[in-house]
Protein backbone atom coordinates (compact mmCIF):
# COMPACT_ATOMS: atom_id res chain seq x y z
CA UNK A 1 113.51 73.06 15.32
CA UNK A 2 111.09 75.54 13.64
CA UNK A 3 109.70 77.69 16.38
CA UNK A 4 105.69 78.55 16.04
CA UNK A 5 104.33 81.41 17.98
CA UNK A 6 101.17 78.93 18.41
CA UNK A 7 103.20 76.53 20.80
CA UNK A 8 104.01 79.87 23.46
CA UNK A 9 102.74 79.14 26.46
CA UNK A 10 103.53 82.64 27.59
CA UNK A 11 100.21 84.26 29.32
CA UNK A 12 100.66 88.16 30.43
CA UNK A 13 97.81 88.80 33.15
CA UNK A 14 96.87 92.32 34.10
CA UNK A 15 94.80 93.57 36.96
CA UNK A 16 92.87 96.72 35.76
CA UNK A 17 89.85 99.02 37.08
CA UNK A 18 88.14 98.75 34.00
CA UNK A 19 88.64 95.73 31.49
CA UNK A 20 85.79 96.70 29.14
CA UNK A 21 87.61 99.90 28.00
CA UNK A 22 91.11 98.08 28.39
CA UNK A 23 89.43 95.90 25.67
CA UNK A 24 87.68 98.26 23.83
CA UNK A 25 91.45 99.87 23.61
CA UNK A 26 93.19 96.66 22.34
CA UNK A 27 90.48 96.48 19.67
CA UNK A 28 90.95 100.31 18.78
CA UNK A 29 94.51 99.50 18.11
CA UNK A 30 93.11 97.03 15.56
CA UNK A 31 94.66 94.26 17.92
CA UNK A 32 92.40 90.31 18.31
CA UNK A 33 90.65 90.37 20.98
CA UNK A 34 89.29 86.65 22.14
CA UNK A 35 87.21 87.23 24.48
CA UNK A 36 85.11 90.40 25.62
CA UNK A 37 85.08 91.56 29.21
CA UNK A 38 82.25 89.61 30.78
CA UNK A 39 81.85 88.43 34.40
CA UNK A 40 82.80 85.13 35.05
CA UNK A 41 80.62 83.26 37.96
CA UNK A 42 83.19 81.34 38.50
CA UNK A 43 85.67 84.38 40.10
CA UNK A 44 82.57 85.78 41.94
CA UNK A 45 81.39 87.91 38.84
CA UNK A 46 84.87 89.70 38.22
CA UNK A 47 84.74 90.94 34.66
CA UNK A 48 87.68 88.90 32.23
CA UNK A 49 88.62 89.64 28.80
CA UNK A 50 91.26 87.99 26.68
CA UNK A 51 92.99 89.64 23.57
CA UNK A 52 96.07 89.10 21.78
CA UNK A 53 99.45 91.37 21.73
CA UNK A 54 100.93 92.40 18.41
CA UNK A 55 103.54 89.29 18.76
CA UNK A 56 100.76 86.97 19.42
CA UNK A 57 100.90 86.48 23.33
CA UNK A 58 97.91 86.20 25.01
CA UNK A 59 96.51 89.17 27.69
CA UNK A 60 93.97 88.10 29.84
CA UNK A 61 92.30 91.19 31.48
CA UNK A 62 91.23 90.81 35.02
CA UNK A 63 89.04 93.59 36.90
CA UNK A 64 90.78 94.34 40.21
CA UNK A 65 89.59 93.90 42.97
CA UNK A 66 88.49 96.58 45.29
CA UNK A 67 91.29 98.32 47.47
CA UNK A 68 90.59 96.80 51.19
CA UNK A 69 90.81 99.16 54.09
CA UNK A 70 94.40 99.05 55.24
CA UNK A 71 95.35 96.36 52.84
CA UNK A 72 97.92 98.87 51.57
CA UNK A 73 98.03 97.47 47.96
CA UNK A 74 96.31 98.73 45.33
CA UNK A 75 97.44 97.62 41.58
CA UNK A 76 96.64 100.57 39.97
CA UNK A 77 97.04 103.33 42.67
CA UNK A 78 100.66 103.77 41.23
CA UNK A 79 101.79 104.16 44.86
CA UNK A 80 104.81 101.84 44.01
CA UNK A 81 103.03 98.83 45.71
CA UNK A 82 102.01 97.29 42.56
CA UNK A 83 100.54 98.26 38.93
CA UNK A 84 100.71 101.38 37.72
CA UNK A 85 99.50 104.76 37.23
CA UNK A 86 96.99 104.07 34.51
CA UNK A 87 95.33 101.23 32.65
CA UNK A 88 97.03 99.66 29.88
């Protein structure tokens, strides 16, 4: 069976302060971007962008939401509770 990159159903999602300049990155790198970071009504106005990897997988770009007061989980704090020290 001949595999086709188009029949991946392989989605990466990342939670990032800033998706606009996560996007405007992926573009710089002369990597497809699908969608620009733009808030979606539906996810009370958090901003989304979708782009494509160099193998072809798509990244969809979420904003993340705002640290909570003793939630003690912030994805990109880098505090080993989740994401990392820096955007992608």
């Amino acid at each position: 069976m001949l595999y086709r990159q188009s029949d991946n159903p392989v989605k990466l999602v990342f939670y990032v302060n800033d998706p606009r300049n996560v996007i405007d990155r992926i573009r710089g790198e002369g990597l497809e971007v699908i969608r620009e970071a733009t808030p979606v009504p539906e996810l009370q106005n958090a901003v989304v962008g979708l782009a494509k990897d160099p193998d072809g997988y798509l990244l969809e770009i979420l904003q993340a939401a705002p640290k909570s007061p003793g939630s003690g989980f912030d994805p990109g704090s880098g505090d080993g509770k989740g994401g990392s020290d820096h955007d992608l």
